[in-house]
C-alpha atoms as a PDB file:
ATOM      1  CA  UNK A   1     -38.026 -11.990  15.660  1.00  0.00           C
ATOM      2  CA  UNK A   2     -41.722 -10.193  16.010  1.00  0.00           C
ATOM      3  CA  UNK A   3     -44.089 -11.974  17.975  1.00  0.00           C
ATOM      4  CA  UNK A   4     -46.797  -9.630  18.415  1.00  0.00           C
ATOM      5  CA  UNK A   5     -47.004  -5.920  17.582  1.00  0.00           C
ATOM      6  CA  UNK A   6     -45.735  -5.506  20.796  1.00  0.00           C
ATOM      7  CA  UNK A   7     -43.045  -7.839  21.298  1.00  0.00           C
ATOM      8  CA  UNK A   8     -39.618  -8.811  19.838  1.00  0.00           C
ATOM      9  CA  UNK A   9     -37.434 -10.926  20.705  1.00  0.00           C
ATOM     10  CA  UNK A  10     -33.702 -10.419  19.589  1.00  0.00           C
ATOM     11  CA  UNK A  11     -32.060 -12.474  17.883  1.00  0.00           C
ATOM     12  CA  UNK A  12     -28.997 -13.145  20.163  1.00  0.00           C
ATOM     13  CA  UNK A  13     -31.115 -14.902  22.430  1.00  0.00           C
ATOM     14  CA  UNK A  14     -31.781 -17.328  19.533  1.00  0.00           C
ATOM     15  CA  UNK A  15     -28.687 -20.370  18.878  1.00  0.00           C
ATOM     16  CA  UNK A  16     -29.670 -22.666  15.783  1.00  0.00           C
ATOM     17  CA  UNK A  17     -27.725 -26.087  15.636  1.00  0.00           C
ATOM     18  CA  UNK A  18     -28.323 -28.059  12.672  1.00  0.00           C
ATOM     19  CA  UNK A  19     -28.031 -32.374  12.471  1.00  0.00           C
ATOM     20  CA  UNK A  20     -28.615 -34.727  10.062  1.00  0.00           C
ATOM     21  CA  UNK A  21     -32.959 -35.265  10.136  1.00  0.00           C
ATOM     22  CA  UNK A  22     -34.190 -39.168  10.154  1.00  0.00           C
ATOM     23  CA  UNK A  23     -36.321 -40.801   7.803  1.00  0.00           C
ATOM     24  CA  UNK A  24     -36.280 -40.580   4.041  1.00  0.00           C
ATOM     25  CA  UNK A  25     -34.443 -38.407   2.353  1.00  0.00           C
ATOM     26  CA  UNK A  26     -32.888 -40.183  -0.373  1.00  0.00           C
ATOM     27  CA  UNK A  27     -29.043 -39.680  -1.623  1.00  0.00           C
ATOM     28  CA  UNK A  28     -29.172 -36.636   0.901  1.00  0.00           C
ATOM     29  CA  UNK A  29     -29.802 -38.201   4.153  1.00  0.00           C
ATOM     30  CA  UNK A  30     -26.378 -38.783   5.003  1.00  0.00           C
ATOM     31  CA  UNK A  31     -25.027 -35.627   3.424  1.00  0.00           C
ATOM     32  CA  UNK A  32     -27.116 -32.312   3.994  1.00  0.00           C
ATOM     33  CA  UNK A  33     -27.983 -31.613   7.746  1.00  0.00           C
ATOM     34  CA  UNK A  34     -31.866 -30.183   7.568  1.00  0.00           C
ATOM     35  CA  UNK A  35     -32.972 -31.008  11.433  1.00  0.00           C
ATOM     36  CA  UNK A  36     -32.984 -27.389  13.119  1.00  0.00           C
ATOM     37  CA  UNK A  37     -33.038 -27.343  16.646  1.00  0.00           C
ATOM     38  CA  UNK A  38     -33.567 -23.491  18.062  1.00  0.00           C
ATOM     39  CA  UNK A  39     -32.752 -22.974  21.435  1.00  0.00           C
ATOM     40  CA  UNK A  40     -34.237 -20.078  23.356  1.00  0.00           C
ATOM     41  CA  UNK A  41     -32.245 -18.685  26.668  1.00  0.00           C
ATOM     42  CA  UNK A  42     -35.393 -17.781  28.204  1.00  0.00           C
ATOM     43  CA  UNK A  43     -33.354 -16.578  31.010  1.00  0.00           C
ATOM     44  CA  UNK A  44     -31.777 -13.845  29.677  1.00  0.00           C
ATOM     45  CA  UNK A  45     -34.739 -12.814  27.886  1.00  0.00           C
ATOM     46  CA  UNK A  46     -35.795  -8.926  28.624  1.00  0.00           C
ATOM     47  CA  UNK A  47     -38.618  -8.491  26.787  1.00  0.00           C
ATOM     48  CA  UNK A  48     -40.938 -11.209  27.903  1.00  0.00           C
ATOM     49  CA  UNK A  49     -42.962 -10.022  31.340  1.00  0.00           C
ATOM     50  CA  UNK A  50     -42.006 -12.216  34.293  1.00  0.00           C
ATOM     51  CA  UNK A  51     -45.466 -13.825  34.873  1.00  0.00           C
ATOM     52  CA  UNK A  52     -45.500 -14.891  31.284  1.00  0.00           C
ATOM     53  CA  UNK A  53     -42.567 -16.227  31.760  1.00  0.00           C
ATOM     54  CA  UNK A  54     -43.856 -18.415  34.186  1.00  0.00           C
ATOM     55  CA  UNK A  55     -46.591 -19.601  31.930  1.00  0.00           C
ATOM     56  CA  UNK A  56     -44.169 -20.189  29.360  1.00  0.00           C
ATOM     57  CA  UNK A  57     -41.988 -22.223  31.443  1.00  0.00           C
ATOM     58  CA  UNK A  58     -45.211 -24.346  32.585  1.00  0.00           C
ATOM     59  CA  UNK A  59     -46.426 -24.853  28.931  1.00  0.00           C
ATOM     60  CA  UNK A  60     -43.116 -25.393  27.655  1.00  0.00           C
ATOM     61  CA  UNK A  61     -42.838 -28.900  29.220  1.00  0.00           C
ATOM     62  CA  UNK A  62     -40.039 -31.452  28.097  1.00  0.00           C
ATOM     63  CA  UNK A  63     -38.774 -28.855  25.970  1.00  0.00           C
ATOM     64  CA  UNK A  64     -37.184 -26.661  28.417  1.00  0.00           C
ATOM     65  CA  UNK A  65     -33.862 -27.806  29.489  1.00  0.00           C
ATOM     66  CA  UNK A  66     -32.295 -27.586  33.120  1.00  0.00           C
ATOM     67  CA  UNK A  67     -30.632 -24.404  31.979  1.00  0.00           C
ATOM     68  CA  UNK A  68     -33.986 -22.486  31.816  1.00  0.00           C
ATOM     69  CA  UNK A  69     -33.562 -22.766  28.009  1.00  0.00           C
ATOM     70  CA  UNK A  70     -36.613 -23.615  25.396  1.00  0.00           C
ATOM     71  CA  UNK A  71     -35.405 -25.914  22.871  1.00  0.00           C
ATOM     72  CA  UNK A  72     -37.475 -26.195  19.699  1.00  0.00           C
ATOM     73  CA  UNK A  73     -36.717 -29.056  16.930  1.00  0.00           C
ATOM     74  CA  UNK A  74     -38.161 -29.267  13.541  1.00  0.00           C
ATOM     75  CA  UNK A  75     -37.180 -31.646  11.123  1.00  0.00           C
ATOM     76  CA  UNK A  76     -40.631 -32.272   9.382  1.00  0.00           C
ATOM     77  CA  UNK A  77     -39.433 -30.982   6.146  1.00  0.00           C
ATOM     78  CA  UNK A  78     -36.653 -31.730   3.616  1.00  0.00           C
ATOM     79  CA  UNK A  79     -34.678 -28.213   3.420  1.00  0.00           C
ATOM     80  CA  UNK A  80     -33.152 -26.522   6.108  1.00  0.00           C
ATOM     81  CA  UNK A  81     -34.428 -23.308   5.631  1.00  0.00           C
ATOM     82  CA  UNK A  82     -38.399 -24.348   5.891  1.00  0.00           C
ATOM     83  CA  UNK A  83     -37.461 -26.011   9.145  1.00  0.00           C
ATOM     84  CA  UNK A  84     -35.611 -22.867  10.249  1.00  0.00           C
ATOM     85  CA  UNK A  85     -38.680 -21.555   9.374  1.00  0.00           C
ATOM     86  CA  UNK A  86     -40.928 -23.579  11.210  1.00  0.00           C
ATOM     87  CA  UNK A  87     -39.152 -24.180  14.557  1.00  0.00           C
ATOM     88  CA  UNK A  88     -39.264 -19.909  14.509  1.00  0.00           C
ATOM     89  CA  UNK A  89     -42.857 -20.499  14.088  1.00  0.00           C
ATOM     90  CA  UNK A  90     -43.520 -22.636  16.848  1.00  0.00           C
ATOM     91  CA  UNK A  91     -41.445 -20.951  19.349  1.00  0.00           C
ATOM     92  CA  UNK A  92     -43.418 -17.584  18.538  1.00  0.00           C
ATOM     93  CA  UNK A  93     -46.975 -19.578  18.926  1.00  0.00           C
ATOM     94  CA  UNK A  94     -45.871 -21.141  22.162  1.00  0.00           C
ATOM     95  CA  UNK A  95     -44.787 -17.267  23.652  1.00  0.00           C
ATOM     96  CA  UNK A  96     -47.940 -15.748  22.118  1.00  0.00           C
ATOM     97  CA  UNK A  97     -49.813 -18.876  24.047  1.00  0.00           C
ATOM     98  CA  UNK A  98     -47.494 -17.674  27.390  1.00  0.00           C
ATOM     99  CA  UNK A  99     -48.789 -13.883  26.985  1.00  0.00           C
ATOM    100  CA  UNK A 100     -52.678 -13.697  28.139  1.00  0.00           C
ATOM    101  CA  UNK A 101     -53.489 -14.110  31.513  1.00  0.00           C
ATOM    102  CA  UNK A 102     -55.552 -16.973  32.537  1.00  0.00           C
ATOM    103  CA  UNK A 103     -58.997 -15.607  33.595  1.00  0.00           C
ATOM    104  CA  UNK A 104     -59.627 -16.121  36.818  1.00  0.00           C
ATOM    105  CA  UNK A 105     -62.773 -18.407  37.406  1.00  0.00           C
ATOM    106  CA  UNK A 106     -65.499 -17.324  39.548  1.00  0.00           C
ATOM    107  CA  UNK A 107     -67.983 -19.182  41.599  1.00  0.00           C
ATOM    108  CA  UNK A 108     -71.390 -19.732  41.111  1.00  0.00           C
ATOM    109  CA  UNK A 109     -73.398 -21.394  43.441  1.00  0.00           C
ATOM    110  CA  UNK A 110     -76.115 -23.925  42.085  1.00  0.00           C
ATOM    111  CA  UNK A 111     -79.831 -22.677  40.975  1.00  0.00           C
ATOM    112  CA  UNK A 112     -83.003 -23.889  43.702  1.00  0.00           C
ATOM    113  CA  UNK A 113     -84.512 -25.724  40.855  1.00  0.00           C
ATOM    114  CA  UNK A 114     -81.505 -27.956  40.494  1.00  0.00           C
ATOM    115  CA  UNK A 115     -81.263 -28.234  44.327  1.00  0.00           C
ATOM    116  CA  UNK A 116     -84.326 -29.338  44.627  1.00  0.00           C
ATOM    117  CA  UNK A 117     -84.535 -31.901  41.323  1.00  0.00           C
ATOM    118  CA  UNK A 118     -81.190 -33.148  43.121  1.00  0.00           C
ATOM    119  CA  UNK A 119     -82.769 -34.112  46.498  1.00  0.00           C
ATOM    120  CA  UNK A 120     -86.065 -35.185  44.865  1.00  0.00           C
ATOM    121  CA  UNK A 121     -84.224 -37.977  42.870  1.00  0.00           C
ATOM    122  CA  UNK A 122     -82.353 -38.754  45.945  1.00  0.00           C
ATOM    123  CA  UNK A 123     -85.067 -39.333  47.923  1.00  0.00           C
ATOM    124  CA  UNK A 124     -86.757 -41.890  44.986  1.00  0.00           C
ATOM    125  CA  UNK A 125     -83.399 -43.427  44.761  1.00  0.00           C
ATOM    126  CA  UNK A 126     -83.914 -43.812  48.547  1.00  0.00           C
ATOM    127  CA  UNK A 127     -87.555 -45.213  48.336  1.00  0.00           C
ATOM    128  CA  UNK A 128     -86.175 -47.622  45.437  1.00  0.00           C
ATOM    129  CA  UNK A 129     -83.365 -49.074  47.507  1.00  0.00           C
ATOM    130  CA  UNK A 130     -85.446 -49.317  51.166  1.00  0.00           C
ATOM    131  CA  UNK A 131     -88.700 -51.233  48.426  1.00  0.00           C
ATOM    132  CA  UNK A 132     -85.769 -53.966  48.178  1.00  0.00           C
ATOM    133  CA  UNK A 133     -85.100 -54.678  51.733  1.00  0.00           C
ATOM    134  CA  UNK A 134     -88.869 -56.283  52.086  1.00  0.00           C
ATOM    135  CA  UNK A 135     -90.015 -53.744  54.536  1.00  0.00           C
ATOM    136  CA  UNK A 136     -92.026 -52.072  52.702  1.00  0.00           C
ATOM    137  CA  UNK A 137     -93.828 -49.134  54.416  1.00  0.00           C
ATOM    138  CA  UNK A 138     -92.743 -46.444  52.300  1.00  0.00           C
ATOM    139  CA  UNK A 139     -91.527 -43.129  53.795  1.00  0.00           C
END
């Protein structure tokens, strides 16, 4: 399975299982199993770099299982073959999500002009509140 230009993942490290979806479905519901759930044995994965795996394990959530494994369900659609379809999908945008390195944020230190509006208003706020204790002399 392609992610990026760059990456593949094979598809041994891909399991399908496939159960019978709720909701409508008419004289099929009982019958045709449509729900795919793709799990992903992140674990034994080669290709993925080990800080994005990481990431991936972070952003994954409730779907990763105590095995290490990502398990993806989709069951949105009435044929098994879209939802095959789309739980490939989302597993590929959640790795291509994994793959860029947060950028590191650097800090900045506030401007004079704010510094100064900042202690100006806290010194009226100051004036305002001491004006209610009936001494009023001012500074």
């Amino acid at each position: 399975m392609r992610i990026t230009d760059t990456l593949l993942i094979d598809e041994n490290e891909l399991e399908e299982a496939f159960a019978r979806a709720s909701g409508p479905g008419g004289q099929n519901v009982n019958k045709v199993e449509t729900a795919v759930q793709l799990r992903f044995r992140l674990s034994a994965n080669t290709s993925i770099p080990e800080d994005a795996k990481l990431r991936l394990r972070r952003m994954a959530g409730s779907r990763l299982t105590k095995d290490g494994d990502i398990l993806i369900e989709a069951s949105t659609h009435r044929r098994q073959g879209v939802n095959r379809d789309e739980a490939r999908r989302k597993l590929a945008a959640l790795i291509r999500a994994a793959l860029p390195r947060p950028k590191t944020r650097i800090a900045t230190k506030p401007t004079k002009a704010s510094v100064r509006r900042r202690l100006d208003d806290k010194k009226k706020r100051g004036l305002l509140k001491k004006g209610r204790s009936g001494d009023i002399k001012g500074e």
